[in-house]
Protein backbone atom coordinates (compact mmCIF):
# COMPACT_ATOMS: atom_id res chain seq x y z
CA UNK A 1 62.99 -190.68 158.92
CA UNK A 2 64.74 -189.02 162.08
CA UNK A 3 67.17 -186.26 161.83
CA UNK A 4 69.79 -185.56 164.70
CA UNK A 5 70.51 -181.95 164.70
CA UNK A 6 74.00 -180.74 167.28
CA UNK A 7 74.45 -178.39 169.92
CA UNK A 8 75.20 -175.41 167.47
CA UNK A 9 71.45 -175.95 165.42
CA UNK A 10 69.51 -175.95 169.30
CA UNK A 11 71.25 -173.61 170.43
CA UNK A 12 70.63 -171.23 167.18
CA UNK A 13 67.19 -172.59 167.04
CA UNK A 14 66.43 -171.68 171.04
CA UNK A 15 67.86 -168.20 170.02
CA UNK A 16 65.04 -168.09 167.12
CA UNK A 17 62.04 -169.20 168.63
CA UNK A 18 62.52 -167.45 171.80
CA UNK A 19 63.04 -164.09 169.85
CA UNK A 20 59.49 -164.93 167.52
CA UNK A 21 57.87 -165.89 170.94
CA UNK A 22 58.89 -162.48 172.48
CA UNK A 23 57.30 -161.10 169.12
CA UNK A 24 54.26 -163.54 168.79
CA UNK A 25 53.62 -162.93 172.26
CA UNK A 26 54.17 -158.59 171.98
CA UNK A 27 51.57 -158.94 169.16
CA UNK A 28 49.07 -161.43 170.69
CA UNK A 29 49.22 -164.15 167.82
CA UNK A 30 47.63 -167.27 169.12
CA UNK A 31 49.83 -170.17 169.63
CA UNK A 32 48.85 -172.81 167.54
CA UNK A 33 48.34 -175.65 170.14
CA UNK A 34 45.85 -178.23 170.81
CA UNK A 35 45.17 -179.54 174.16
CA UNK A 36 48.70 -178.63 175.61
CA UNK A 37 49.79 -176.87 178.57
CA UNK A 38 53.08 -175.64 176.71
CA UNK A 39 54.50 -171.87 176.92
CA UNK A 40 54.11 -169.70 173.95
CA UNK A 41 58.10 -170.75 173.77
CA UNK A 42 58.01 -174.08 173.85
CA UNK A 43 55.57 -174.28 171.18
CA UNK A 44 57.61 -172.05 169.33
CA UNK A 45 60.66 -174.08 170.12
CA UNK A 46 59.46 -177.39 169.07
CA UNK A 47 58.23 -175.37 166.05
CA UNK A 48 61.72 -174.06 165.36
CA UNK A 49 63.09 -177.50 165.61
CA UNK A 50 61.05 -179.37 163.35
CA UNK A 51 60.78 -177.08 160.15
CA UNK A 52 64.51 -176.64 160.49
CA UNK A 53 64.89 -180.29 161.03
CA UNK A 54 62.52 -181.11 157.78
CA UNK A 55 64.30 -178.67 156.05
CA UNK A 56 67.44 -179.95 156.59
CA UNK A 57 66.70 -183.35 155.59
CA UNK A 58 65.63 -182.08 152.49
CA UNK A 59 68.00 -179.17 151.51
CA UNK A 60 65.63 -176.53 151.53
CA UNK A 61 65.86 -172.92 152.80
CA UNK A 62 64.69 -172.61 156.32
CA UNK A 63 62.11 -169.28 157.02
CA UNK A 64 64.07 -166.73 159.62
CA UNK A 65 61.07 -164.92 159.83
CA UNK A 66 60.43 -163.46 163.22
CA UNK A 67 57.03 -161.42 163.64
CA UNK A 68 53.58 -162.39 163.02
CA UNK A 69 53.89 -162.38 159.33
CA UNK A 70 54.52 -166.25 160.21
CA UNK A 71 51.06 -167.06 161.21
CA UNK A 72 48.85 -169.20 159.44
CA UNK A 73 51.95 -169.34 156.52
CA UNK A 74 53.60 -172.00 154.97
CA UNK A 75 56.78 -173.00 156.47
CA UNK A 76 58.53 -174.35 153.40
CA UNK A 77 57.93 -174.96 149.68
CA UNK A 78 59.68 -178.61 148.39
CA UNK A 79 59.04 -179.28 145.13
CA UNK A 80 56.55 -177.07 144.44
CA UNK A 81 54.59 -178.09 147.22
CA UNK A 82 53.24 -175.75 150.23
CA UNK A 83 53.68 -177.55 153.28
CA UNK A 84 52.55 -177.16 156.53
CA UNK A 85 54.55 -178.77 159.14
CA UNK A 86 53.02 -180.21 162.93
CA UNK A 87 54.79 -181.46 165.69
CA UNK A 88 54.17 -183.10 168.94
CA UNK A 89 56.32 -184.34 171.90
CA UNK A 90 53.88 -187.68 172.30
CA UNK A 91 55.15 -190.26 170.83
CA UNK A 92 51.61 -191.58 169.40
CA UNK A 93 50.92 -188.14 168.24
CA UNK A 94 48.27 -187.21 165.85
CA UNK A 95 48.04 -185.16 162.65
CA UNK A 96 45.73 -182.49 163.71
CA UNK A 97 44.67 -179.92 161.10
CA UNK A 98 42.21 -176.99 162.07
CA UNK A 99 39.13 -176.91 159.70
CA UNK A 100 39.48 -173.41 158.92
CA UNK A 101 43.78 -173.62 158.20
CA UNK A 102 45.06 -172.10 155.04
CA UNK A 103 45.63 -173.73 152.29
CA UNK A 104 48.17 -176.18 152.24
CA UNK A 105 49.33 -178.87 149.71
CA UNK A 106 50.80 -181.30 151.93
CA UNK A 107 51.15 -181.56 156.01
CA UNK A 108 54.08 -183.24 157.85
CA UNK A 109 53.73 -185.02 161.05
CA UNK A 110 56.89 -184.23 163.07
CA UNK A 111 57.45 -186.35 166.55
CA UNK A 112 60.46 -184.00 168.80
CA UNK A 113 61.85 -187.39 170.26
CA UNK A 114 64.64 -184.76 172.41
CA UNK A 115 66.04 -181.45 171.43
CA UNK A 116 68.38 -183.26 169.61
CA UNK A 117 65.78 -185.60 167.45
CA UNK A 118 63.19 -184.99 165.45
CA UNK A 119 61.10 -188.00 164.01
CA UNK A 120 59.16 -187.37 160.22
CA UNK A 121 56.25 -189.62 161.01
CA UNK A 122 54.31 -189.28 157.99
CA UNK A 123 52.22 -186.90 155.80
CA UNK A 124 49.39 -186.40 154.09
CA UNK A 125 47.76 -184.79 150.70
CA UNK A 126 45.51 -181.89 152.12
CA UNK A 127 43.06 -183.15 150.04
CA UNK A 128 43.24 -186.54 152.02
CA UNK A 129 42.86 -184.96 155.51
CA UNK A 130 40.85 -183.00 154.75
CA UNK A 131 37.30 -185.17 154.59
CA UNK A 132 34.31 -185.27 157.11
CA UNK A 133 35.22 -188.82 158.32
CA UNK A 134 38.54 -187.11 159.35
CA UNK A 135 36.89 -184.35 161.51
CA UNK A 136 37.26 -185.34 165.51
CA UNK A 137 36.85 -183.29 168.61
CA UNK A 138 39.87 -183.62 170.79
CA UNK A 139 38.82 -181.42 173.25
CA UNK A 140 39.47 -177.81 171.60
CA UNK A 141 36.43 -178.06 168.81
CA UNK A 142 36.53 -179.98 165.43
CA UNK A 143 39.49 -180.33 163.89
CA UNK A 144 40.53 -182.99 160.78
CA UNK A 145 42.42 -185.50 162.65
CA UNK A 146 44.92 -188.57 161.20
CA UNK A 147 46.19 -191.28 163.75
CA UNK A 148 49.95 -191.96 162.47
CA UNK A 149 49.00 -195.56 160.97
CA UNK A 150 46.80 -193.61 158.73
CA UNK A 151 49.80 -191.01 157.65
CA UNK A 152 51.91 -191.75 154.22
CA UNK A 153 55.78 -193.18 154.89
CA UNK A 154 58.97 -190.97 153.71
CA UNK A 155 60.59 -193.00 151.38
CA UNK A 156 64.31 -193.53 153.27
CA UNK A 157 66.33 -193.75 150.80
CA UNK A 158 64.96 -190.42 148.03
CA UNK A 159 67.91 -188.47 149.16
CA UNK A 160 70.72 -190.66 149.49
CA UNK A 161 73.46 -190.45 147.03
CA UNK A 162 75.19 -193.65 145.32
């Protein structure tokens, strides 16, 4: 599933993560990043873009939350379900999960095509990721790591109405 968002959403999204990088940055959080030579803003950016993005698609609320308190948290409940969402500029991108993460119920791959376009490549059940044969070392210690082939498909057509 890909969702386009306009000039208004980036632009109100650029505001957001560029204030929570000012605050993540004022209160030394550590950027969640793997292998990536990204600013603290970027991160938070691409971030920004995706869980509004997933959010949208699915007609949830979208967290405004702007200091630390957003570390290691959910960033939206759907259906009951605490998800975690990841996202990556490479196309090919992987699901990568640290072994000591909080508890999630599900995790979302996210692929940020543009600033414009944001690609749901899969998901998985935390209790599928999470297995030894999933643990890899990409170069920043062991982490539980899904190629995309390996990810479960959005159904397209859940939310459309008749």
């Amino acid at each position: 599933m890909t969702i386009k968002l306009n000039k208004s959403e980036v632009h109100f999204l650029r505001t957001l993560a560029s204030t929570r990088s000012f605050f993540n940055r004022n209160n030394n959080t550590l950027d969640q990043k793997f292998a990536s030579n990204k600013s603290g803003f970027e991160i938070d950016f691409d971030g920004c873009l995706s869980e509004y993005a997933f959010c949208k698609w699915h007609n949830i609320h979208f967290g405004l939350s702007l200091g630390d308190d957003t570390a290691g948290q959910p960033d939206c409940v759907y259906k009951n379900l605490i998800i975690d969402i990841k996202s990556t500029r490479l196309p090919q991108g992987r699901m990568i999960v640290k072994l000591n993460s909080q508890p999630m119920d599900m995790y979302v791959l996210a692929i940020v095509e543009d600033d414009y376009t944001i690609r749901f490549a899969g998901y998985s059940r935390s209790e599928d990721i999470k297995k030894d044969e999933n643990v890899r070392n990409l170069g920043t210690g062991d982490s539980y790591v899904l190629d995309q082939h390996q990810l479960l498909k959005f159904k397209e057509n859940v939310h459309k109405k008749n």
